[in-house]
PDB file of N, CA and C in Angstrom:
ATOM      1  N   UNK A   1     116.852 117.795 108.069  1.00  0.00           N
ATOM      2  CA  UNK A   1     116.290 117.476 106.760  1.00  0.00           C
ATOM      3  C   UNK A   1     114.758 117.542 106.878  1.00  0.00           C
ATOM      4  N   UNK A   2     113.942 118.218 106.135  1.00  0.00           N
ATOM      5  CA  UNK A   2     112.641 118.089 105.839  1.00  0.00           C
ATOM      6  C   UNK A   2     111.970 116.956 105.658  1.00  0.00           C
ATOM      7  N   UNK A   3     110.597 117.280 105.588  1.00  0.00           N
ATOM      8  CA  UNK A   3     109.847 115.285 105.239  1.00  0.00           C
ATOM      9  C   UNK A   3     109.758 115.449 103.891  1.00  0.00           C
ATOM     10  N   UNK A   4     109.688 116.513 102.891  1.00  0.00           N
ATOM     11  CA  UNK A   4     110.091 116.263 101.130  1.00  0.00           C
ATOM     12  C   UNK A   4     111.049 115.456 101.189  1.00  0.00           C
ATOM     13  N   UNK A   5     112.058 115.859 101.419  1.00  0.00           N
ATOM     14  CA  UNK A   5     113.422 116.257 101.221  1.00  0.00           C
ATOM     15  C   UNK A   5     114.244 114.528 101.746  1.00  0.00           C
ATOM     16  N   UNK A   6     113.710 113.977 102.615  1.00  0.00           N
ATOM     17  CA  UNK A   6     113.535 112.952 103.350  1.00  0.00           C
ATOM     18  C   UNK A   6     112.838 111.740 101.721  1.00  0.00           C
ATOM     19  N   UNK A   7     111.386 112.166 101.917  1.00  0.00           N
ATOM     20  CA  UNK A   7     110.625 111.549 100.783  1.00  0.00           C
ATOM     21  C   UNK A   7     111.695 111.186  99.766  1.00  0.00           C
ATOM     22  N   UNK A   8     112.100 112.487  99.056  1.00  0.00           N
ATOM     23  CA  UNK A   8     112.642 112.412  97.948  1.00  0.00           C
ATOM     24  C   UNK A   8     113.916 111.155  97.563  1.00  0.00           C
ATOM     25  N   UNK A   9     114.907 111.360  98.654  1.00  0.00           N
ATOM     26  CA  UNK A   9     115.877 110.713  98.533  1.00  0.00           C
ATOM     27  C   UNK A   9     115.589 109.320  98.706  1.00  0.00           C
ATOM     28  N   UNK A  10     114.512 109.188  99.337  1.00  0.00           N
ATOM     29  CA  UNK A  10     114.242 107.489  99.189  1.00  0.00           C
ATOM     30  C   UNK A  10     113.778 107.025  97.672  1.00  0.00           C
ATOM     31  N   UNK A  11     112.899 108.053  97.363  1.00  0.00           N
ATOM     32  CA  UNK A  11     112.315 108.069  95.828  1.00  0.00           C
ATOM     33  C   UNK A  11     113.791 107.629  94.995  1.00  0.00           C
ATOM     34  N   UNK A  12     114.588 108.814  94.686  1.00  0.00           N
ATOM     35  CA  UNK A  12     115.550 108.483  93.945  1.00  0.00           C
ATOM     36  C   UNK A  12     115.927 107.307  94.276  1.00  0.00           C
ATOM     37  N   UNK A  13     116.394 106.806  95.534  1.00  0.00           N
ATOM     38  CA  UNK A  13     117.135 105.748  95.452  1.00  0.00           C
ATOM     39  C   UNK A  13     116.724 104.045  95.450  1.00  0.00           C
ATOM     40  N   UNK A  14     114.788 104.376  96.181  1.00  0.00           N
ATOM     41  CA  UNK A  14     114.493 103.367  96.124  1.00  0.00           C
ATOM     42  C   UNK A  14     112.816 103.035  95.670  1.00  0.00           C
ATOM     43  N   UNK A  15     112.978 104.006  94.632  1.00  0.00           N
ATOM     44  CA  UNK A  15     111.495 104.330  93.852  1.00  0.00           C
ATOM     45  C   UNK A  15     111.941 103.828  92.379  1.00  0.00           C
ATOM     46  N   UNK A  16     110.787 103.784  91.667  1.00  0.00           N
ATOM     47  CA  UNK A  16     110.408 104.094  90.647  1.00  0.00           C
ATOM     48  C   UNK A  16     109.138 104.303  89.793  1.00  0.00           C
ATOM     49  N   UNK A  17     108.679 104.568  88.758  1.00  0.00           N
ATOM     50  CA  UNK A  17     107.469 105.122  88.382  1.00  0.00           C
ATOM     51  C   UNK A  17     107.437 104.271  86.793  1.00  0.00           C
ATOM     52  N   UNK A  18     106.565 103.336  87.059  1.00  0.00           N
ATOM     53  CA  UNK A  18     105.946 102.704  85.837  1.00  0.00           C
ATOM     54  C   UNK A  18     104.582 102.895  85.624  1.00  0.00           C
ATOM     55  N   UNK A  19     104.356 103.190  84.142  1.00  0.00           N
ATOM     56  CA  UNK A  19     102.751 103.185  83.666  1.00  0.00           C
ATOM     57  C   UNK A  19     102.025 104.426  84.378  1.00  0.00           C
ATOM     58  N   UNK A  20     101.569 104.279  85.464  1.00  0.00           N
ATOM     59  CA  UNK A  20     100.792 105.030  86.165  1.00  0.00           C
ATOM     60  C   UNK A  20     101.059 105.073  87.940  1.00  0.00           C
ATOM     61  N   UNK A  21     101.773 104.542  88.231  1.00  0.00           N
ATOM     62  CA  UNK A  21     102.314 103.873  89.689  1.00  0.00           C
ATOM     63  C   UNK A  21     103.524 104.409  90.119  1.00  0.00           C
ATOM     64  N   UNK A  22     103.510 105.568  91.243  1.00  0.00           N
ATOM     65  CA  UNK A  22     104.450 105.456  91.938  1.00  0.00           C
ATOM     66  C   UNK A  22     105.284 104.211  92.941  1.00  0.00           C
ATOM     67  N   UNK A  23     106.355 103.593  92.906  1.00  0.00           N
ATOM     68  CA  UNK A  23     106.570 103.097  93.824  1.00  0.00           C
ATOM     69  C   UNK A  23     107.602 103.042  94.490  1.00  0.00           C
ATOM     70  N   UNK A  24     108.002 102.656  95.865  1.00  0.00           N
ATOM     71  CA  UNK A  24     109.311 102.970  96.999  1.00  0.00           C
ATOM     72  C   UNK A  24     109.187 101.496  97.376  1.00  0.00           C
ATOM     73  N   UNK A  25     110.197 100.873  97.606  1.00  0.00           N
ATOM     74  CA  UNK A  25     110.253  99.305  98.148  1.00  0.00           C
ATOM     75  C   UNK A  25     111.793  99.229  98.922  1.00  0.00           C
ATOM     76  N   UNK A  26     111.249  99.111 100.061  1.00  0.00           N
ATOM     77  CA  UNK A  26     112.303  99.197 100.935  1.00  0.00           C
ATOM     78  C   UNK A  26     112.002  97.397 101.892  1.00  0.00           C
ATOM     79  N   UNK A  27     112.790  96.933 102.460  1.00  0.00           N
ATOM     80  CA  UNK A  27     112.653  95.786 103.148  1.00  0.00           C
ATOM     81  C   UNK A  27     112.736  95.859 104.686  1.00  0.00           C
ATOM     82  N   UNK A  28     112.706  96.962 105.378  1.00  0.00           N
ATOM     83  CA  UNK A  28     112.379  98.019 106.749  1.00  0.00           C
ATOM     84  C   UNK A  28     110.838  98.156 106.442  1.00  0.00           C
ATOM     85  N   UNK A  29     110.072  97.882 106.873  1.00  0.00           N
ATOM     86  CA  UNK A  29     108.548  98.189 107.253  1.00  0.00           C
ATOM     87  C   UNK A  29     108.323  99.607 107.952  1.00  0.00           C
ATOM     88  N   UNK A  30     109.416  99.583 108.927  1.00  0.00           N
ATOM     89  CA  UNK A  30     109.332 100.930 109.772  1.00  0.00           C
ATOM     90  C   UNK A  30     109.512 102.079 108.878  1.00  0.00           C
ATOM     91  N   UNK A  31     110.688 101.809 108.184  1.00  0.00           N
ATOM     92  CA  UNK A  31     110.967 103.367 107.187  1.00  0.00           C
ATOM     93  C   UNK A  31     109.841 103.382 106.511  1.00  0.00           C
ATOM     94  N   UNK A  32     109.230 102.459 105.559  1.00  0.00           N
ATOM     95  CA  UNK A  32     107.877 103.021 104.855  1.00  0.00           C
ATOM     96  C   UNK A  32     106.804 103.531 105.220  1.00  0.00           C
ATOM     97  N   UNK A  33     106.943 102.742 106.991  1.00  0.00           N
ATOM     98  CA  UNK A  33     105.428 103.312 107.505  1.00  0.00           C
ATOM     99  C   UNK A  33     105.691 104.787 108.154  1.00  0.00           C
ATOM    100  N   UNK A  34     106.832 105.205 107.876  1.00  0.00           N
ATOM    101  CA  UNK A  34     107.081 106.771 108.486  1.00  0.00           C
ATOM    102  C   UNK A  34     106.780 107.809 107.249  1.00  0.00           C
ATOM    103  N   UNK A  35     107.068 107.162 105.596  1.00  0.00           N
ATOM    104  CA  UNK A  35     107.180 107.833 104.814  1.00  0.00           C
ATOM    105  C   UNK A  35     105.914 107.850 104.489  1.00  0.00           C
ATOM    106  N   UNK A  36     104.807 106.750 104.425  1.00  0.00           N
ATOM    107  CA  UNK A  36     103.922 106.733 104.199  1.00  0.00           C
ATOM    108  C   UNK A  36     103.108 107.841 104.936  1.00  0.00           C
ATOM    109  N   UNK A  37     103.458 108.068 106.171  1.00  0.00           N
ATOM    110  CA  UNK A  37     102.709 109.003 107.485  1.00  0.00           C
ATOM    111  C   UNK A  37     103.006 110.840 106.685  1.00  0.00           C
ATOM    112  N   UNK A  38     104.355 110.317 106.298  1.00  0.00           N
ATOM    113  CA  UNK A  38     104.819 111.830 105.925  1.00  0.00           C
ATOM    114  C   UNK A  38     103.965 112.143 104.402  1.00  0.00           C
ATOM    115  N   UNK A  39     103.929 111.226 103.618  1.00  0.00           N
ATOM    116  CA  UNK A  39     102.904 111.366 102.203  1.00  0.00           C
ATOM    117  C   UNK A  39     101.219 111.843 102.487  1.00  0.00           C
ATOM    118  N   UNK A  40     101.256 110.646 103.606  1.00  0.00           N
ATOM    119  CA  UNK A  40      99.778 111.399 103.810  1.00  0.00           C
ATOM    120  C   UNK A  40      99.512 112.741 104.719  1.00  0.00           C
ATOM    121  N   UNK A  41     100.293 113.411 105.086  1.00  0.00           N
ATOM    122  CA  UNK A  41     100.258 114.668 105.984  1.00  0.00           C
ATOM    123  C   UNK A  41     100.227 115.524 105.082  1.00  0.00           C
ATOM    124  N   UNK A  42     100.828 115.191 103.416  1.00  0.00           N
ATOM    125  CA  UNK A  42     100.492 116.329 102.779  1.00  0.00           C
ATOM    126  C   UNK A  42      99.863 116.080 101.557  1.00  0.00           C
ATOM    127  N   UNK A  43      98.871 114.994 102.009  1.00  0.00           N
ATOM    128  CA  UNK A  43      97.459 114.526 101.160  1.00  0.00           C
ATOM    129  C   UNK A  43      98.081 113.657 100.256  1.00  0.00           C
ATOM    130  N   UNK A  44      99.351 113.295  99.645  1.00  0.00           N
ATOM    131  CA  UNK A  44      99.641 111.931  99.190  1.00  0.00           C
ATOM    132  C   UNK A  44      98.936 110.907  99.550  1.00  0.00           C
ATOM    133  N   UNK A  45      97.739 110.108  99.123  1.00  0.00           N
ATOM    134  CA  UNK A  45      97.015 109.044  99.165  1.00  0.00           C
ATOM    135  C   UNK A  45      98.426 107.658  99.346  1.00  0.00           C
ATOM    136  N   UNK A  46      98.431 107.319  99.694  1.00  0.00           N
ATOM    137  CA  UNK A  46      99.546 105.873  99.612  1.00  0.00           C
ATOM    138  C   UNK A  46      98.609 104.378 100.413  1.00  0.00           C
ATOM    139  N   UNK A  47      99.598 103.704  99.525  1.00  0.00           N
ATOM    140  CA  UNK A  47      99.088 101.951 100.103  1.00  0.00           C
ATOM    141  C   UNK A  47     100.469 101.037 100.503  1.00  0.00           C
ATOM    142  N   UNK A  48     100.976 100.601 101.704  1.00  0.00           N
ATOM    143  CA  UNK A  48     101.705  99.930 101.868  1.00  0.00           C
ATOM    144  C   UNK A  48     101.590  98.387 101.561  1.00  0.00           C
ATOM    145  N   UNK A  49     102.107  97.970 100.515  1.00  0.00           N
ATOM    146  CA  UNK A  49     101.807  96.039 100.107  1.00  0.00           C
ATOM    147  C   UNK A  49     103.126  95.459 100.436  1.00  0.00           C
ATOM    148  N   UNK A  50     103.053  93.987 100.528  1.00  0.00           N
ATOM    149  CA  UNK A  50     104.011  93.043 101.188  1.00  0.00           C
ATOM    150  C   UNK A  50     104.484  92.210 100.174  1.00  0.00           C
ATOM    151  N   UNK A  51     105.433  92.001  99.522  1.00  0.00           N
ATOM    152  CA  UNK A  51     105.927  90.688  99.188  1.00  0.00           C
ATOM    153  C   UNK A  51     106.920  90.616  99.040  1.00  0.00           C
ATOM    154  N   UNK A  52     106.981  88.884  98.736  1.00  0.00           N
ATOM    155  CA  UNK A  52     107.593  87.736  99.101  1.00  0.00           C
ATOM    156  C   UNK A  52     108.969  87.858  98.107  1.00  0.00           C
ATOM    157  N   UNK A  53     110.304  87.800  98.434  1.00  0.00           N
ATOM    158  CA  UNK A  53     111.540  88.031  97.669  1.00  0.00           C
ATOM    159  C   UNK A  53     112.199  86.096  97.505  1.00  0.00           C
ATOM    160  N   UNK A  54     111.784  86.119  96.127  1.00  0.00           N
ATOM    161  CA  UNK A  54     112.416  84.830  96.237  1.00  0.00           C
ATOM    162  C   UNK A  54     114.021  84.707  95.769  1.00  0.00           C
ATOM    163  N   UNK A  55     114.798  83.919  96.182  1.00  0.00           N
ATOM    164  CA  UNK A  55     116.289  83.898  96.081  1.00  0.00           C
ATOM    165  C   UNK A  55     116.941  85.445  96.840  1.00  0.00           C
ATOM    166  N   UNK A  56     116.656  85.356  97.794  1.00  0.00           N
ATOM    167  CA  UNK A  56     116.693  86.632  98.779  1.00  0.00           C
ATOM    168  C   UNK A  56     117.311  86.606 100.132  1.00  0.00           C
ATOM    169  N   UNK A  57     118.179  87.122 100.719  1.00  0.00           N
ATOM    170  CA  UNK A  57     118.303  87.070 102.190  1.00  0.00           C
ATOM    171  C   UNK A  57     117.248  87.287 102.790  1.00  0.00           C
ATOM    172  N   UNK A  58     116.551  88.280 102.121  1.00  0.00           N
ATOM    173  CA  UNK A  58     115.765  88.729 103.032  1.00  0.00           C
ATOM    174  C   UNK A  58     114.318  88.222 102.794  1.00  0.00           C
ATOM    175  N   UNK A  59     113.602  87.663 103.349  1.00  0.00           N
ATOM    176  CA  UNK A  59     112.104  87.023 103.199  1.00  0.00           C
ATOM    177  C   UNK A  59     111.304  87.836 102.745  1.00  0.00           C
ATOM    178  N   UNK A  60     111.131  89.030 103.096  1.00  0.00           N
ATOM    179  CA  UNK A  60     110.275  90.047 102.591  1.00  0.00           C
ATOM    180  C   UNK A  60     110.585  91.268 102.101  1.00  0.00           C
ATOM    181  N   UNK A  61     109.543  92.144 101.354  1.00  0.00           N
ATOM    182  CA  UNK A  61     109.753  93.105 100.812  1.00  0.00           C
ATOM    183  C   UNK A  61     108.740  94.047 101.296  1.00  0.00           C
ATOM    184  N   UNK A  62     108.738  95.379 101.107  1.00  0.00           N
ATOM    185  CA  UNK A  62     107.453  96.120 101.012  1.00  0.00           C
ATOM    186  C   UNK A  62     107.546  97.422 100.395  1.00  0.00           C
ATOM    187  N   UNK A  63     106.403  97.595  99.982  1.00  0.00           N
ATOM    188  CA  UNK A  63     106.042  98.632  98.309  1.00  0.00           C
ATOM    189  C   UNK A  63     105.433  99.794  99.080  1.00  0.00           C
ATOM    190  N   UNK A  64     105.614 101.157  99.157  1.00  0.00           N
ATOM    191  CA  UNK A  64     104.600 102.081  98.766  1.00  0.00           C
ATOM    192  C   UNK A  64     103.981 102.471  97.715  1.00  0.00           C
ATOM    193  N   UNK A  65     103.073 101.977  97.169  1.00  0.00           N
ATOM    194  CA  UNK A  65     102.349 101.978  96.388  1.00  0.00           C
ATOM    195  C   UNK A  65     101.286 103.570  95.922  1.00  0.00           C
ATOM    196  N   UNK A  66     101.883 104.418  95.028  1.00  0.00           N
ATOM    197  CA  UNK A  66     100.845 106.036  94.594  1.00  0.00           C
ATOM    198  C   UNK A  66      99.785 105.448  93.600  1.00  0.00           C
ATOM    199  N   UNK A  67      98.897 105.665  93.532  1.00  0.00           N
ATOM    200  CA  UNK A  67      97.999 105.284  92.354  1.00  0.00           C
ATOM    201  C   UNK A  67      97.434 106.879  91.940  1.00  0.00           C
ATOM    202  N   UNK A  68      96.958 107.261  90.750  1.00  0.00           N
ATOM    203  CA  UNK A  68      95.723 107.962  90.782  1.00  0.00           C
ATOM    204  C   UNK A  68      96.571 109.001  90.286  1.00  0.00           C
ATOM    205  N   UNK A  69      95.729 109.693  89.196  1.00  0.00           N
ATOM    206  CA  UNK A  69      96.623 111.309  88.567  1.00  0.00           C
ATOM    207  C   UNK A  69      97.123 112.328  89.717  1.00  0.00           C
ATOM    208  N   UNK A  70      95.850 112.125  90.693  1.00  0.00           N
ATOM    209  CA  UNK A  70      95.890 113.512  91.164  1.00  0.00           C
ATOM    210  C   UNK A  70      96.710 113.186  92.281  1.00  0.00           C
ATOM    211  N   UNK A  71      97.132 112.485  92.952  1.00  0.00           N
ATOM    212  CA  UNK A  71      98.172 111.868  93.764  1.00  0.00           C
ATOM    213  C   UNK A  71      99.565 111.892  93.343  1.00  0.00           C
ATOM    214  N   UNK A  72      99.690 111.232  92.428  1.00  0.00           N
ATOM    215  CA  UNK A  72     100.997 111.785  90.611  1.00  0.00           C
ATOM    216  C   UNK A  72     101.206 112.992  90.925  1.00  0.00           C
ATOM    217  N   UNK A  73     100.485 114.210  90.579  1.00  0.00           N
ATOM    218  CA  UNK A  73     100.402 115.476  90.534  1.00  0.00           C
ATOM    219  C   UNK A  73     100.818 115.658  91.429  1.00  0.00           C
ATOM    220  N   UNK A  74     100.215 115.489  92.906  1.00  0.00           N
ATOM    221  CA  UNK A  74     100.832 115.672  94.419  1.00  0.00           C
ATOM    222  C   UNK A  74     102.723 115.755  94.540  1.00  0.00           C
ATOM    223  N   UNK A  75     102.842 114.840  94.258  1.00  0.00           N
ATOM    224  CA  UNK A  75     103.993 113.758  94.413  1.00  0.00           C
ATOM    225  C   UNK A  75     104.787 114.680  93.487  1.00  0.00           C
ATOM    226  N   UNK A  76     104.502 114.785  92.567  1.00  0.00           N
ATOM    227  CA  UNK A  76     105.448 115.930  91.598  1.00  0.00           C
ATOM    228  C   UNK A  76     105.496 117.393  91.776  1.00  0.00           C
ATOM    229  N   UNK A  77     104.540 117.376  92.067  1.00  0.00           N
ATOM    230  CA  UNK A  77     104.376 118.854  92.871  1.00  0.00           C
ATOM    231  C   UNK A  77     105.126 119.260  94.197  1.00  0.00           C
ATOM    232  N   UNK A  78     105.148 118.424  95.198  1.00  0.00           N
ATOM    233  CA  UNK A  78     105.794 118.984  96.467  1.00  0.00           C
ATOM    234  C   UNK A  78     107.206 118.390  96.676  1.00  0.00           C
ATOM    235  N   UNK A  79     107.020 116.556  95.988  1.00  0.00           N
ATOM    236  CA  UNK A  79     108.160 116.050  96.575  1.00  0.00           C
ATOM    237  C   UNK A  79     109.543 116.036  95.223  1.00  0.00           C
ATOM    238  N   UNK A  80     110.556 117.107  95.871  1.00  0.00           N
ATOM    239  CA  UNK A  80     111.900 117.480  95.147  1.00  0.00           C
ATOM    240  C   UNK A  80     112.834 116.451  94.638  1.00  0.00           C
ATOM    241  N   UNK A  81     111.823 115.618  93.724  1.00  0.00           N
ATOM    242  CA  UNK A  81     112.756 114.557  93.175  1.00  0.00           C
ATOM    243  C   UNK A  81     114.376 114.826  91.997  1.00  0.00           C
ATOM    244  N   UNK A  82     115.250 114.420  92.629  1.00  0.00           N
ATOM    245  CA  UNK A  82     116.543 115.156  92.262  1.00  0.00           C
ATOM    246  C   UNK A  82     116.948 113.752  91.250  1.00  0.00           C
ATOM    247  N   UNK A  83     116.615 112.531  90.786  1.00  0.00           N
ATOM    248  CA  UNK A  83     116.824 111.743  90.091  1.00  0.00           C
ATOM    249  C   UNK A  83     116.189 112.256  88.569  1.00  0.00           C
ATOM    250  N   UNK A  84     116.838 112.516  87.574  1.00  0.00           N
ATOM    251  CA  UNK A  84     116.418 113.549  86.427  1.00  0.00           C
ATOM    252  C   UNK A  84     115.274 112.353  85.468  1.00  0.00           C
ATOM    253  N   UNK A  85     115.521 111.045  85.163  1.00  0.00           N
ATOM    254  CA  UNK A  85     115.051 110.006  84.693  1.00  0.00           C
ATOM    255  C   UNK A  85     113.701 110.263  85.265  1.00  0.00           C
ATOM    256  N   UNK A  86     113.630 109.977  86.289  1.00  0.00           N
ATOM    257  CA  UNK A  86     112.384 109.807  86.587  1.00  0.00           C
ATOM    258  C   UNK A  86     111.731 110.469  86.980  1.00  0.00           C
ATOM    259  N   UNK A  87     112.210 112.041  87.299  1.00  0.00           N
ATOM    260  CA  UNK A  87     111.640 113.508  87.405  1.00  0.00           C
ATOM    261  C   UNK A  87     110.600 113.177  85.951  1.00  0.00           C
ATOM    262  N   UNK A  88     111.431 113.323  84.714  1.00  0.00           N
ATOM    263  CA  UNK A  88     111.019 113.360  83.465  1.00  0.00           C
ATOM    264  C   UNK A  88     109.910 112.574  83.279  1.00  0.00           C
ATOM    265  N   UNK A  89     110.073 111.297  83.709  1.00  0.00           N
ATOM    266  CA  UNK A  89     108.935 109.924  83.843  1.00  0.00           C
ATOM    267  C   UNK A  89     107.600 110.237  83.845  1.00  0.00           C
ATOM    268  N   UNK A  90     107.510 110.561  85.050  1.00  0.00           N
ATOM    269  CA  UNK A  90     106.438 111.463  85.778  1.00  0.00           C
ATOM    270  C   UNK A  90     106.122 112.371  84.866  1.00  0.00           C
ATOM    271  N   UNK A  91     106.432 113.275  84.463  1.00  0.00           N
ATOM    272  CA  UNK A  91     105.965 114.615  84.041  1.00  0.00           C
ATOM    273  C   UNK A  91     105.472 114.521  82.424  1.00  0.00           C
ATOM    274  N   UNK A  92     106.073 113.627  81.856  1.00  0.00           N
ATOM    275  CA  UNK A  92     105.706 112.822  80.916  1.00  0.00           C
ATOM    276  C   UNK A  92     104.410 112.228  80.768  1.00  0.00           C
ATOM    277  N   UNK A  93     103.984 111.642  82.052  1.00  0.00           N
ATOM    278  CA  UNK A  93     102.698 110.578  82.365  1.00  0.00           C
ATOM    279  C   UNK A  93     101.345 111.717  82.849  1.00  0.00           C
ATOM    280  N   UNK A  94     102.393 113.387  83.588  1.00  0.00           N
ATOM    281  CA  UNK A  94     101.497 113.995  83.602  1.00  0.00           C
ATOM    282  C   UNK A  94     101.204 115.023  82.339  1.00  0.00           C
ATOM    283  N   UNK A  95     101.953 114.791  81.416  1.00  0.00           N
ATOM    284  CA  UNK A  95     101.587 116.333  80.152  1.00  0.00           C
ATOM    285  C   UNK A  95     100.737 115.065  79.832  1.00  0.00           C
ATOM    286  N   UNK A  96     101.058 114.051  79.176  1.00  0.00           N
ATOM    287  CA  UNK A  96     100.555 113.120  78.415  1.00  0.00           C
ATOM    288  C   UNK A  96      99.043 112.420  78.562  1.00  0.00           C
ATOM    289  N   UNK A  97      98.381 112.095  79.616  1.00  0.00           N
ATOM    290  CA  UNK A  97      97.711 111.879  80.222  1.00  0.00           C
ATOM    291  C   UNK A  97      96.465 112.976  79.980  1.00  0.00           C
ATOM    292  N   UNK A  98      95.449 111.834  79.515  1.00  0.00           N
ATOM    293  CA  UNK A  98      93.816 112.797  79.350  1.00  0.00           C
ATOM    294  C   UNK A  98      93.278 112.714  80.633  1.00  0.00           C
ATOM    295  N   UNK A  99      93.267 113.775  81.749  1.00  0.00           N
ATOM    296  CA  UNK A  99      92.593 114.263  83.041  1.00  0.00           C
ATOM    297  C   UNK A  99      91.401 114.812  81.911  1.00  0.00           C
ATOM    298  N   UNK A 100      90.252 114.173  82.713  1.00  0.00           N
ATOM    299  CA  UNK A 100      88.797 114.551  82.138  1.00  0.00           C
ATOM    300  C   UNK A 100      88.454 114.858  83.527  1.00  0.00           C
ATOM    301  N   UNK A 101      87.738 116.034  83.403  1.00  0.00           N
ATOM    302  CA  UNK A 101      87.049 117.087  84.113  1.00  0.00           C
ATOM    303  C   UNK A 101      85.428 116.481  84.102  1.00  0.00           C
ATOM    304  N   UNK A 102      85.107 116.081  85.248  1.00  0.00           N
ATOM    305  CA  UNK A 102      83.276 115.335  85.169  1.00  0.00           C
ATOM    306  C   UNK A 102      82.647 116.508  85.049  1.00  0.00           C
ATOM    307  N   UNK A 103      81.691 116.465  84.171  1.00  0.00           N
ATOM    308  CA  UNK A 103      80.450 116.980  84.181  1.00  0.00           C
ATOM    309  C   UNK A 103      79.696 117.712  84.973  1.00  0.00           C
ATOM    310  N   UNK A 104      79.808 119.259  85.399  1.00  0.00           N
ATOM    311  CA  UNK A 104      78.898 119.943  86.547  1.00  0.00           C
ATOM    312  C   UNK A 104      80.153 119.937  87.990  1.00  0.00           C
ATOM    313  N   UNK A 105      81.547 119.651  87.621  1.00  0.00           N
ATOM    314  CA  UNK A 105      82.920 120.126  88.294  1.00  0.00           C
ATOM    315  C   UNK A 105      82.738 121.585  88.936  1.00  0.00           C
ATOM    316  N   UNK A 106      82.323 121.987  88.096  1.00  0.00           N
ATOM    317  CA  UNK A 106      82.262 123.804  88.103  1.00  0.00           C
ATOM    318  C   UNK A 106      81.064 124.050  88.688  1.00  0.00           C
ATOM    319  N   UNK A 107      80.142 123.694  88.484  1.00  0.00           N
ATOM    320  CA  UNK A 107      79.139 124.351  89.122  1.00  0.00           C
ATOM    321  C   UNK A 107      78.954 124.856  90.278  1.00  0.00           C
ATOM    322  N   UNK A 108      79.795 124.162  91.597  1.00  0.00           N
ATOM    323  CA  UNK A 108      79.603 124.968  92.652  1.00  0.00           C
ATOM    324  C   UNK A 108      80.906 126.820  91.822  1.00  0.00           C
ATOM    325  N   UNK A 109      81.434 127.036  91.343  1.00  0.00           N
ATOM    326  CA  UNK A 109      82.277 127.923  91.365  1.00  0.00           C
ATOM    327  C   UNK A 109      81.014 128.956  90.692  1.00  0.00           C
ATOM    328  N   UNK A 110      80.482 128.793  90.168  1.00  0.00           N
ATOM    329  CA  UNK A 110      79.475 129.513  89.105  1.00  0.00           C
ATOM    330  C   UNK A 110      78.399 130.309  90.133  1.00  0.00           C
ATOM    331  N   UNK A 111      77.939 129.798  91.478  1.00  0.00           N
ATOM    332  CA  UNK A 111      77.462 130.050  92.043  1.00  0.00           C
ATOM    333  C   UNK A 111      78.076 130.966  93.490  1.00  0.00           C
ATOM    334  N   UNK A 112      79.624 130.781  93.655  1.00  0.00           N
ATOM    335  CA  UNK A 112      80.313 131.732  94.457  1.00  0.00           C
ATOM    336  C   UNK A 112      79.995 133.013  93.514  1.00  0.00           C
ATOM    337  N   UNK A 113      79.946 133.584  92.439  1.00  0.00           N
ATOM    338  CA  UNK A 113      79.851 134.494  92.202  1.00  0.00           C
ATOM    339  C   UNK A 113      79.109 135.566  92.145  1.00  0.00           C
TER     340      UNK A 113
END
């Protein structure tokens, strides 16, 4: 199995995407900090956070945390999310979404020419 392909199926099964936020919450530290390794190898920005599960076997939790359009974009772009809901989610947050282009972006391109 690939590290998408890997990514993905945790996504479907233990992701979801609210507002602007990718997230994966698994209660293994180890699996996130492998997926996290695999997100950032192909420039996925990620943040691993900790918390506390109350009425829980298990004491703890932990989040991979995506922030940021262009990370979004990443994430939809490479990783083969096969869950259709939240394929859509995403792609939604990215048609929808005003990406503003700063001021003088271009200028180095103006000057390759």
């Amino acid at each position: 199995m690939n590290r998408t392909s890997y990514i993905a199926g945790f996504f479907d099964a233990k992701g979801c995407f609210e507002r602007d936020t990718i997230t994966i919450t698994n209660t293994e530290l180890y699996l996130l900090q492998n997926i996290s390794k695999a997100l950032s190898k192909i420039g996925i920005k990620n943040k691993i956070t900790e918390r506390k599960l109350k009425n829980s076997k298990h004491k703890k939790a932990y989040d991979i945390k995506i922030y940021h359009r262009s990370n979004i974009d990443k994430f939809y772009t490479y990783i083969p999310i096969m869950h259709r809901q939240k394929r859509h989610n995403i792609l939604k947050y990215i048609v929808d979404s005003k990406y503003v282009i700063k001021e003088g972006a271009f200028a180095n391109i103006k000057r390759l020419r």
